[in-house]
Protein backbone atom coordinates (compact mmCIF):
# COMPACT_ATOMS: atom_id res chain seq x y z
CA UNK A 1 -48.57 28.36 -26.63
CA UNK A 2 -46.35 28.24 -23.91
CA UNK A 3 -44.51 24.74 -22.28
CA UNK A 4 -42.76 21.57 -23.46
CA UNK A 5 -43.86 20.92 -27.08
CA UNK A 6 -46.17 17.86 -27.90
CA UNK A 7 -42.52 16.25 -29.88
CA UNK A 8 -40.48 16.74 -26.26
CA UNK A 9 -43.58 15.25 -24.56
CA UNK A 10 -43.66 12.03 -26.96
CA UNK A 11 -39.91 11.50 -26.36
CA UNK A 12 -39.97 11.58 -23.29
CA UNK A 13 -42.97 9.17 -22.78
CA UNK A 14 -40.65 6.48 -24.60
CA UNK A 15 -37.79 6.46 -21.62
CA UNK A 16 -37.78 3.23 -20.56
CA UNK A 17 -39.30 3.06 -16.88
CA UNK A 18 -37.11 2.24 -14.00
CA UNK A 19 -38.44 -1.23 -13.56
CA UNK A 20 -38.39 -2.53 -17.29
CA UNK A 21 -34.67 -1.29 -17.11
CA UNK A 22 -33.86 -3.28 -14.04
CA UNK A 23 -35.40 -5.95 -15.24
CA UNK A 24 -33.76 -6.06 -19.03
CA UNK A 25 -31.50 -9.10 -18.37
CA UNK A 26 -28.26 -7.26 -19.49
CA UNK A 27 -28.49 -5.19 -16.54
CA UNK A 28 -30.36 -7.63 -13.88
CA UNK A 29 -27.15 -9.32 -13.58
CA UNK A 30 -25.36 -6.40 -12.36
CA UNK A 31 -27.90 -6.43 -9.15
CA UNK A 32 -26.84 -9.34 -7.97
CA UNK A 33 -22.85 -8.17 -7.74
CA UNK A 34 -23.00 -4.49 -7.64
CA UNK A 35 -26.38 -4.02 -5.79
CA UNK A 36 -29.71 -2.77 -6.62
CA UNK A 37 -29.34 0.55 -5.44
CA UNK A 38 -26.19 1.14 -7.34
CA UNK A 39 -27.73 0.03 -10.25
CA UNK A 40 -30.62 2.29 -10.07
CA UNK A 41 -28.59 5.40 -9.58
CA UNK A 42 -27.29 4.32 -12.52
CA UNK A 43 -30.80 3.72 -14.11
CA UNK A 44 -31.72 7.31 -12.82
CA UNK A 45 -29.18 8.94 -14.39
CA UNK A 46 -28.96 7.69 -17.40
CA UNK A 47 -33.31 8.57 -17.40
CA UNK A 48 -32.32 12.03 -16.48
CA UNK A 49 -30.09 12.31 -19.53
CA UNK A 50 -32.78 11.53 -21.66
CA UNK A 51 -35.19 14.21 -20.38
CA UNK A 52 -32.57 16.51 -20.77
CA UNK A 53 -31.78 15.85 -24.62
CA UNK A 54 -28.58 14.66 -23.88
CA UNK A 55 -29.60 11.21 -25.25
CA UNK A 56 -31.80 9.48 -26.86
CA UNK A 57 -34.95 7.72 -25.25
CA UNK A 58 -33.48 4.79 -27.55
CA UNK A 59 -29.75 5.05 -26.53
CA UNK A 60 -30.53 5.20 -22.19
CA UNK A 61 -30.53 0.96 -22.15
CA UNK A 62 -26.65 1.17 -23.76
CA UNK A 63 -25.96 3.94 -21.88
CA UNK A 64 -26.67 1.88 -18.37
CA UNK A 65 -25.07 -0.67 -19.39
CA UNK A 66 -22.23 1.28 -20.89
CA UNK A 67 -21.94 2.68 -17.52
CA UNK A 68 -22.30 -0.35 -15.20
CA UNK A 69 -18.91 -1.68 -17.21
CA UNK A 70 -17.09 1.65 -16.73
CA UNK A 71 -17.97 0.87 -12.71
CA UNK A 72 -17.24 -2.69 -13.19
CA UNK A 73 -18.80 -6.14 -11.46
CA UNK A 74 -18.30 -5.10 -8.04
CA UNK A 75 -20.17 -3.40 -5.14
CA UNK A 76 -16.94 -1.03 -4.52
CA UNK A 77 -15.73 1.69 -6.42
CA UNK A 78 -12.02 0.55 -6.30
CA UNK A 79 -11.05 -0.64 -9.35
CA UNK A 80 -8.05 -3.28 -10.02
CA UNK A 81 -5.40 -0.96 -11.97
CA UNK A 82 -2.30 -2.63 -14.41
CA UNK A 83 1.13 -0.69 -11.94
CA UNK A 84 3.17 0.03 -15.46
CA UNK A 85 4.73 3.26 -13.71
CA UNK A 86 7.46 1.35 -12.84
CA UNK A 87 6.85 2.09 -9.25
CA UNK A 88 6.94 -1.23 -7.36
CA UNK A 89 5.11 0.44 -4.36
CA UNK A 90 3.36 2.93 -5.17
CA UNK A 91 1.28 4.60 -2.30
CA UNK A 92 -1.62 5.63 -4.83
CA UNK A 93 -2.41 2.06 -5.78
CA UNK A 94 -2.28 0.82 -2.25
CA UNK A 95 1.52 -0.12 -2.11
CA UNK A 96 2.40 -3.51 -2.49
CA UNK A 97 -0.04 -5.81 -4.54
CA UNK A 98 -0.68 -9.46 -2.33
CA UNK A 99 0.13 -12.41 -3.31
CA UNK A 100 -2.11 -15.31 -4.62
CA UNK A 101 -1.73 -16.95 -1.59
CA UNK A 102 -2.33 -13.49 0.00
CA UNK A 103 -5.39 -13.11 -1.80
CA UNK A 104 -6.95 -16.76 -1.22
CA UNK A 105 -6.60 -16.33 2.53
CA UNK A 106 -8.47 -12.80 2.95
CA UNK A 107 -11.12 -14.62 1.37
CA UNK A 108 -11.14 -18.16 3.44
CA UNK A 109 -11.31 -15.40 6.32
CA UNK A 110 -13.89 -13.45 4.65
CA UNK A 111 -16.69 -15.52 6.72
CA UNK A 112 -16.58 -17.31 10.36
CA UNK A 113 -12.94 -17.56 11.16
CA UNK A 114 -11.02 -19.24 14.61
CA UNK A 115 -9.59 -15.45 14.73
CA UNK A 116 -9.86 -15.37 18.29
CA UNK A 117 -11.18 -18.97 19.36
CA UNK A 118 -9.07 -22.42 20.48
CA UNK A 119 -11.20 -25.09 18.68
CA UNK A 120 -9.54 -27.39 20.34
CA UNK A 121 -11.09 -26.06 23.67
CA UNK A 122 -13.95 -23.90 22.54
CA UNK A 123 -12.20 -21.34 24.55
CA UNK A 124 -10.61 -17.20 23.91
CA UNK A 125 -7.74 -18.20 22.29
CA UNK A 126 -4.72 -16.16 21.31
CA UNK A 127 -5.59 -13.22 18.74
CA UNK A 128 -4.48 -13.95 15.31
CA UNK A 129 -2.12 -16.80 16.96
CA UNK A 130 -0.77 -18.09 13.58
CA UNK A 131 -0.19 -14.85 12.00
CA UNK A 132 1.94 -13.96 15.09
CA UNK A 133 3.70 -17.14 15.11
CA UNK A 134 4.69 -16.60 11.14
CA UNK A 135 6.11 -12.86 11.82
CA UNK A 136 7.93 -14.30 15.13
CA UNK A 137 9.18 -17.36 13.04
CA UNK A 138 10.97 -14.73 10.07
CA UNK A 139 12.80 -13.07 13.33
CA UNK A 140 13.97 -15.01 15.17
CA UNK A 141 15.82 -12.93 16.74
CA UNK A 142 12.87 -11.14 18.35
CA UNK A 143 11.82 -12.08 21.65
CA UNK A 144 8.31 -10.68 21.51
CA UNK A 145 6.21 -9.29 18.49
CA UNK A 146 3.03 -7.47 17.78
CA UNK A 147 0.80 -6.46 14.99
CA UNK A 148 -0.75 -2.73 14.91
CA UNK A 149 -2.37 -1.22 11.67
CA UNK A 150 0.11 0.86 9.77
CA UNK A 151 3.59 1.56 10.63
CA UNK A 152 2.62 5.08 11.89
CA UNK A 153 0.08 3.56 14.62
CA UNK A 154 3.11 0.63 15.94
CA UNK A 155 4.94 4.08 16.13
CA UNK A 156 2.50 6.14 18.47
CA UNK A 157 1.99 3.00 20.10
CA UNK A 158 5.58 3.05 21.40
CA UNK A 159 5.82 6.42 22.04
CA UNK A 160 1.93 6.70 23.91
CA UNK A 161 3.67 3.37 25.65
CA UNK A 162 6.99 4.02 26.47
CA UNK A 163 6.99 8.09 26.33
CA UNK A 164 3.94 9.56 27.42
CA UNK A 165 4.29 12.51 29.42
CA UNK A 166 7.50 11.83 29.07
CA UNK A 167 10.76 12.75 26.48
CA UNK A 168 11.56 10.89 23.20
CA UNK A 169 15.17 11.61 22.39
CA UNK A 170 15.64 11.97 18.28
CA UNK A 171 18.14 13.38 16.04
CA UNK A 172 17.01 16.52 14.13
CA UNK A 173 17.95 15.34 10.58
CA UNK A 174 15.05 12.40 11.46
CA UNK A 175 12.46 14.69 11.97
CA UNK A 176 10.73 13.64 8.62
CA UNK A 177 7.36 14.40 6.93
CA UNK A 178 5.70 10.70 6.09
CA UNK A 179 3.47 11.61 3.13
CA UNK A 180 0.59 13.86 3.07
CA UNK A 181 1.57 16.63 4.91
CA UNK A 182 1.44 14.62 8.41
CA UNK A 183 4.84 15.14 9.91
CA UNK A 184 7.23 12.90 12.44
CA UNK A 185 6.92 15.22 14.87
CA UNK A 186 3.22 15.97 14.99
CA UNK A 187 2.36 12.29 15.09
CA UNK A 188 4.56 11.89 18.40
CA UNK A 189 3.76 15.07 20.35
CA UNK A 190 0.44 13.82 19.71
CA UNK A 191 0.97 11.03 22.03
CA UNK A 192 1.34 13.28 24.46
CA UNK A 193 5.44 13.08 24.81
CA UNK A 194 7.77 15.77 24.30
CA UNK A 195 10.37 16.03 21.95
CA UNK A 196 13.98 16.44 23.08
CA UNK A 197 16.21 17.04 19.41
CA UNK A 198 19.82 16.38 18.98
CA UNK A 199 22.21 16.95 16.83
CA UNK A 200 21.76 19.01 13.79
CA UNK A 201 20.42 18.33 10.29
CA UNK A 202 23.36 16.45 8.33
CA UNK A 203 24.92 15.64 11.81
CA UNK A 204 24.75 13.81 15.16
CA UNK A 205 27.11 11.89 17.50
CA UNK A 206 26.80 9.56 20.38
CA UNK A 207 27.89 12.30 22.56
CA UNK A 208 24.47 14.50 21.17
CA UNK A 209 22.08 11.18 22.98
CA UNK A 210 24.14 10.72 25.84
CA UNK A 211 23.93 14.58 26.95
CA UNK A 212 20.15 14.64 26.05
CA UNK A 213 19.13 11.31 28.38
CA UNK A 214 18.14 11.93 31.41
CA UNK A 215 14.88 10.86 34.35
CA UNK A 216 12.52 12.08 32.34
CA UNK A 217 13.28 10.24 29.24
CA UNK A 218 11.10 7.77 27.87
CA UNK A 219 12.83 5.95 24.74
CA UNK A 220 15.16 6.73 21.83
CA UNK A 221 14.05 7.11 18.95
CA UNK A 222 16.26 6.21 15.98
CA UNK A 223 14.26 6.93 12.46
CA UNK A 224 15.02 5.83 8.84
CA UNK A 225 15.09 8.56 6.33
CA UNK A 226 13.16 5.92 4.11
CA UNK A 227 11.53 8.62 1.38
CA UNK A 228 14.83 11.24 0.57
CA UNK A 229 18.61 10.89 0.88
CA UNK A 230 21.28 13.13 2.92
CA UNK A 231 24.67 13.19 1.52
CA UNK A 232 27.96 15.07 1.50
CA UNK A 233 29.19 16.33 5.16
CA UNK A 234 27.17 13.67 7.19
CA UNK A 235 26.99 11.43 10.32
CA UNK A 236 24.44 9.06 12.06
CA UNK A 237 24.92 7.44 15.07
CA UNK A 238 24.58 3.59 14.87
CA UNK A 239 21.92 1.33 16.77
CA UNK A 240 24.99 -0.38 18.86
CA UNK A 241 26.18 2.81 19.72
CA UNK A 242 22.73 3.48 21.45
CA UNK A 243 22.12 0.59 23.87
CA UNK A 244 24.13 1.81 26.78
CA UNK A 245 22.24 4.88 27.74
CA UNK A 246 19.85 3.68 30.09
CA UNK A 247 16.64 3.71 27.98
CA UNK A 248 15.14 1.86 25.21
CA UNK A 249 15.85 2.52 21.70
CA UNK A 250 12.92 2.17 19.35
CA UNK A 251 14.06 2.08 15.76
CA UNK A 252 11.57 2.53 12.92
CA UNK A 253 12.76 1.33 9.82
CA UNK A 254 10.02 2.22 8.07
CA UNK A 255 9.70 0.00 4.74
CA UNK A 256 9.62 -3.64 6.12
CA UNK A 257 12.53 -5.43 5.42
CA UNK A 258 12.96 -8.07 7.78
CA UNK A 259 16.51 -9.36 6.90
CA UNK A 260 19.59 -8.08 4.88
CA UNK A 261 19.13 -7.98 0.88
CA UNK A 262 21.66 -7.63 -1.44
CA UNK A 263 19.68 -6.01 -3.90
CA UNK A 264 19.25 -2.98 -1.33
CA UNK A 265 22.37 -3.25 0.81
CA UNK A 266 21.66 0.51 2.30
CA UNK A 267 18.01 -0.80 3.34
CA UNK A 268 18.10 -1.05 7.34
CA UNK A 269 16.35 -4.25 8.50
CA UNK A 270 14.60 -5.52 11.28
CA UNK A 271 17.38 -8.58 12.18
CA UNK A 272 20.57 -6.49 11.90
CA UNK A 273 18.30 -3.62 13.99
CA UNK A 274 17.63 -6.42 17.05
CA UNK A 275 21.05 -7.42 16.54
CA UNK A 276 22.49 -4.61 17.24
CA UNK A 277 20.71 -4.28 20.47
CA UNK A 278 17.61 -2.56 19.67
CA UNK A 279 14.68 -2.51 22.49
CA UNK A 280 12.16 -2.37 19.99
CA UNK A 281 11.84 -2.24 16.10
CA UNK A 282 8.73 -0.96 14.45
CA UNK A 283 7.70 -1.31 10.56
CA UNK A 284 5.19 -1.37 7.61
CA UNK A 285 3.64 -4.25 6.22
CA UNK A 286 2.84 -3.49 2.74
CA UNK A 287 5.94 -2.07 1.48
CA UNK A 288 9.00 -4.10 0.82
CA UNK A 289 7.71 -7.18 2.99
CA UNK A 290 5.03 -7.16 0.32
CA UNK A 291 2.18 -8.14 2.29
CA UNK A 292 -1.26 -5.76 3.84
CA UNK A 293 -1.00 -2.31 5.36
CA UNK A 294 -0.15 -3.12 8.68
CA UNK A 295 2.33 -1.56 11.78
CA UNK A 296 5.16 -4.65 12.72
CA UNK A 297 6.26 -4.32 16.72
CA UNK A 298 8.99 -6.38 16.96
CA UNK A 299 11.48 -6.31 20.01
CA UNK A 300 12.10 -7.79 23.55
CA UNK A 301 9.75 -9.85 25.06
CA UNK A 302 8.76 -7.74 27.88
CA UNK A 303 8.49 -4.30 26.35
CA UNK A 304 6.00 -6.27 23.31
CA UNK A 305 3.75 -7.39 26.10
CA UNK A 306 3.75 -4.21 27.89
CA UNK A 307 2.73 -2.98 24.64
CA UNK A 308 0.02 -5.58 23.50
CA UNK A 309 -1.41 -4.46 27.27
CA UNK A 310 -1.66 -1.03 26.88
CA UNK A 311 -5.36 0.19 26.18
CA UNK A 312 -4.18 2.11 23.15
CA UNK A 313 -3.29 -1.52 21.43
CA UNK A 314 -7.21 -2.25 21.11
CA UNK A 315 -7.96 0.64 19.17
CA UNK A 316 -4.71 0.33 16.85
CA UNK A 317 -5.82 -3.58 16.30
CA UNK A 318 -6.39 -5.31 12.91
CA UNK A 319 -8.69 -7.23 11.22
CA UNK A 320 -9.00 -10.78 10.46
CA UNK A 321 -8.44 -10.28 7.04
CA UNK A 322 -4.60 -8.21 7.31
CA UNK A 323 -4.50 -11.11 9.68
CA UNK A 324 -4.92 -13.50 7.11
CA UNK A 325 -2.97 -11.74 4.43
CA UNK A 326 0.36 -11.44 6.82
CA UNK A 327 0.26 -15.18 7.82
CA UNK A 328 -0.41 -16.21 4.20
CA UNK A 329 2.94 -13.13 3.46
CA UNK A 330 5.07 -14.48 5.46
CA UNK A 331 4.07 -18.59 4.95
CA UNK A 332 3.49 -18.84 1.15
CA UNK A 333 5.90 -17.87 -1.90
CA UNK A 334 7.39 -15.27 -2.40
CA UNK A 335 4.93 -11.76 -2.76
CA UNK A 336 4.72 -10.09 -5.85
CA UNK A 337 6.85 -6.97 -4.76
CA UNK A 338 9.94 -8.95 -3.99
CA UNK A 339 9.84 -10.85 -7.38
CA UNK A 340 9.54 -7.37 -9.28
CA UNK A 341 12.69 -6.04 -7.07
CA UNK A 342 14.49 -9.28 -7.99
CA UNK A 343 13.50 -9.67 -11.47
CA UNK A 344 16.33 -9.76 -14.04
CA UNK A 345 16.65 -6.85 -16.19
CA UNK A 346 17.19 -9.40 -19.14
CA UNK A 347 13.68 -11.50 -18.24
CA UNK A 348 12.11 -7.92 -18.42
CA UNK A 349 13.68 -7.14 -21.89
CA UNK A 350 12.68 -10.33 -23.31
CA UNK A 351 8.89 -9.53 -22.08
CA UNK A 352 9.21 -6.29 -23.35
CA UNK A 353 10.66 -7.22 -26.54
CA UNK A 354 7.83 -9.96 -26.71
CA UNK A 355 4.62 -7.36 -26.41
CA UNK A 356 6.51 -4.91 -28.78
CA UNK A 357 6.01 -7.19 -31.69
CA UNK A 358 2.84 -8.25 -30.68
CA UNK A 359 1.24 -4.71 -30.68
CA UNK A 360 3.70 -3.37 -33.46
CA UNK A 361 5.36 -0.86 -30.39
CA UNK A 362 8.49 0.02 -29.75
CA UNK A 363 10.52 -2.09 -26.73
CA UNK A 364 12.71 0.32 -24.74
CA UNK A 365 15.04 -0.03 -21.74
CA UNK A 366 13.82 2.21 -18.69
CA UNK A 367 14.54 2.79 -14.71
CA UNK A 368 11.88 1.48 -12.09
CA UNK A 369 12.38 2.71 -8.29
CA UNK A 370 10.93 1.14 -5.39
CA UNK A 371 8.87 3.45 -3.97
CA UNK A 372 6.41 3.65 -1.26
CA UNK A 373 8.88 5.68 1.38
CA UNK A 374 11.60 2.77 0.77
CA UNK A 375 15.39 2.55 -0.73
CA UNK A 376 15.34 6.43 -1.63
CA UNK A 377 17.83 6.89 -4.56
CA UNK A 378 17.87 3.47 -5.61
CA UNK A 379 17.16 3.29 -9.41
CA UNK A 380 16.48 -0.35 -10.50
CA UNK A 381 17.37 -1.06 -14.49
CA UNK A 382 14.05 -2.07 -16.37
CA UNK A 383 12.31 -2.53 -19.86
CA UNK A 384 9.34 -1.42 -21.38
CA UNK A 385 7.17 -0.52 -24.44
CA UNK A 386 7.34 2.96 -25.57
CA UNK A 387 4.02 4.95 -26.64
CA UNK A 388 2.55 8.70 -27.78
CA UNK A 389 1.85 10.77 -24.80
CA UNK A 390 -1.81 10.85 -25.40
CA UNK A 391 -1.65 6.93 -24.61
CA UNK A 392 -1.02 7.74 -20.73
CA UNK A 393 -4.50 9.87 -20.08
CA UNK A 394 -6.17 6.83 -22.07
CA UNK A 395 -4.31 4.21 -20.99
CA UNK A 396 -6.09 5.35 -17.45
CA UNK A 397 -9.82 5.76 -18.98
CA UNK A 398 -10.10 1.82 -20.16
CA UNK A 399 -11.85 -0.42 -19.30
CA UNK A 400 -8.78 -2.31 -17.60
CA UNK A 401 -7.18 0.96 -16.76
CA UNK A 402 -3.12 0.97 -16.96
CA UNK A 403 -0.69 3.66 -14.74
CA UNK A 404 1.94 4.48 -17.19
CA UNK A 405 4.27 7.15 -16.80
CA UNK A 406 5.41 10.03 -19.06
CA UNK A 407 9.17 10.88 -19.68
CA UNK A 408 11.19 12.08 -22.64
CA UNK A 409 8.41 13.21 -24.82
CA UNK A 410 7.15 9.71 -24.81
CA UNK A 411 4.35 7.26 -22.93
CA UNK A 412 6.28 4.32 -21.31
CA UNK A 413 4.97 1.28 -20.18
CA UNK A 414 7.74 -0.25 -17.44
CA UNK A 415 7.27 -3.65 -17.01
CA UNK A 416 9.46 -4.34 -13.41
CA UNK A 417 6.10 -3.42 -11.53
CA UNK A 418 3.90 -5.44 -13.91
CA UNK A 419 3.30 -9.38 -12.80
CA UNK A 420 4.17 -11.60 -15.75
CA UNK A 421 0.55 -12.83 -15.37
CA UNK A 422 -1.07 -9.44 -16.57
CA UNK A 423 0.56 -9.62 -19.85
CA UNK A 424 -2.31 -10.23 -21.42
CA UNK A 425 -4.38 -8.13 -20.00
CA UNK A 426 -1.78 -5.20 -20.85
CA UNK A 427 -1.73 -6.04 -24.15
CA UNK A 428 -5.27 -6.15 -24.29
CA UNK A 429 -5.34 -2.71 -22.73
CA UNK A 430 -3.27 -1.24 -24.80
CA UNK A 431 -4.99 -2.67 -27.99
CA UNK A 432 -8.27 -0.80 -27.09
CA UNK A 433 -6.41 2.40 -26.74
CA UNK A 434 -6.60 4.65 -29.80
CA UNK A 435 -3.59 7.26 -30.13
CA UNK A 436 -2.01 9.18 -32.78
């Protein structure tokens, strides 16, 4: 006799159906968060498994709901992730983490939002008007400013802008790759500008610019090396230097920093840059100002507006809801990222020391950096747990998965990118890891 045997046939006829499962209350629940269709892949699956042998027609109800936890609550297959790689912006886990009062206001914006109406009048009103007024409020010293949606869109904004058709004037040692494989160079020949280079790769002087500018040049272009360091037989020509040439001078300072800090005093910023007589300064969001991805144009008033006019600047616009998280940035207390650069090494030792004897670990000291194509070379002093290696593949397989980092034979846990708050919950994970 030939076909599935009468045993196979039996099992199979005890697989739950699809609508008992979806209706079994320990997975109903997940319909109403994660969405019916979700769940009933899920379902599916887990059905399929059965038929195949590869479970049990009494084990596919656990293994849904085994497998609805592993996706977690949510409609979206992000998943929140404990930063312990000591990496305060790390690009892989979307740079810097918001702020509670970050969060709270993506959410109030979430629904029906004023984003582009005067209640006062029931009129158009401005575009994001308070978010605008915050960034112009922290610099002061900028006559005009603008909000694109990364740093590498305020850029081909400027160039498309200022340069198209036209020549962009750069140094050669600033001809950088960004992440990814896209390159500096790609990104503004894109625009349609051409790219007149200066200088060589350690070097350049004022005398490089001033031979390169001519009629058919359309800006400047001054670029921090934000993500590697140059050193030995070098020079760089500074902003002031710049400003008497007869064309604007754009200077991307790539990680955010509005004004000085003392705790990265090589970090270019976006006051000293407009200080020193820069046209136009152009930045990210979510790096070291700590707030959503977002491109900061930031310069004199009449080249901003020219800017917020062009037709490119509707397709490079954001969303109510960076909207919402740069106001509530640059208004509310300080973001998460610049407490974890600020934090004392001693705070993080006493943390460190604290969740050693709670898990029975060892507490060791460590170095953090800052990441996310900012403050290249910079090594911040930190403190940690130490763990086996085999604690860093598992440590990203819970439940609450945890980014660790393996150095020295060893698993460590660096606390500098980890907010005090999710103590807990990384003590939690690192309870339900099992190790040898």
């Amino acid at each position: 006799m030939t076909g599935v045997s009468t045993g196979a046939q039996d099992a199979r006829r005890r697989i739950p159906r699809t609508d008992a499962l979806l209706d079994d209350p320990r997975i109903a629940g997940a319909v109403a968060t994660a969405g019916r269709a979700r769940v009933k892949d899920v379902v599916v699956a887990a059905q399929d498994r059965a038929r195949r042998g590869e479970l049990t027609p009494e084990d596919v109800t656990d293994a849904v709901i085994a497998e609805l936890a592993r996706l977690g609550p949510t409609a979206t297959s992000l998943r929140p992730v404990i930063n312990a790689g000591g990496v305060l912006l790390h690009t892989n886990l979307g740079r810097a983490p918001l702020s509670r009062a970050a969060r709270e206001a993506v959410v109030a914006a979430a629904g029906t939002t004023d984003v582009e109406l005067d209640l006062a009048t029931g009129e158009r009103g401005r575009r994001g008007a308070g978010a605008l007024e915050a960034l112009a409020a922290a610099v002061p010293d900028a006559g005009g400013v603008h909000v694109a949606n990364n740093g590498a869109a305020a850029l081909v904004l400027a160039a498309t802008a200022l340069a198209g058709g036209r020549e962009i004037v750069i140094a050669r040692g600033e001809m950088v790759e960004i992440g990814d494989g896209f390159r500096l160079p790609d990104l503004l020949v894109s625009t349609g500008a051409r790219l007149r280079e200066v200088g060589t790769t350690n070097r350049v002087h004022r005398r490089d610019y001033a031979d390169a500018v001519g009629p058919d040049t359309g800006m400047i272009l001054k670029v921090h090396p934000s993500n590697f360091v140059v050193s030995g037989f070098t020079s760089a020509v500074p902003t002031a230097e710049l400003t008497g040439l007869g064309v604007p001078v754009v200077v991307d300072i790539g990680s955010g920093l509005l004004a000085p800090d003392p705790a990265l005093p090589d970090e270019p910023d976006a006051a000293s840059a407009l200080r020193a007589g820069a046209d136009l300064v152009t930045a990210s969001g979510d790096k070291l100002l700590g707030g959503p991805q977002a491109g900061l144009l930031l310069g004199t008033a009449d080249l901003v507006h020219r800017l917020r006019r062009h037709p490119l600047a509707r397709a490079l616009r954001v969303d109510k809801l960076t909207l919402a998280a740069l106001e509530a940035t640059l208004r509310g207390p300080e973001p998460p990222a610049r407490a974890m650069l600020h934090t004392p090494v001693a705070a993080l030792r006493a943390r460190a020391e604290a969740l050693a004897a709670e898990l029975g670990v060892e507490a060791v000291d460590c170095t953090a950096a800052v990441g996310g194509g900012g403050a290249p070379g910079v090594e911040l002093p930190s403190a940690g747990l130490a763990l086996p290696v085999a604690a860093a593949a598992a440590l990203r397989a819970g439940a609450d998965p945890v980014l660790a980092r393996v150095e020295h034979g060893r698993c460590v846990v660096d606390l500098r990118s980890v907010d005090p708050d999710d103590d807990a919950r990384l003590a939690a994970a690192i309870r339900a890891v099992s190790v040898p």
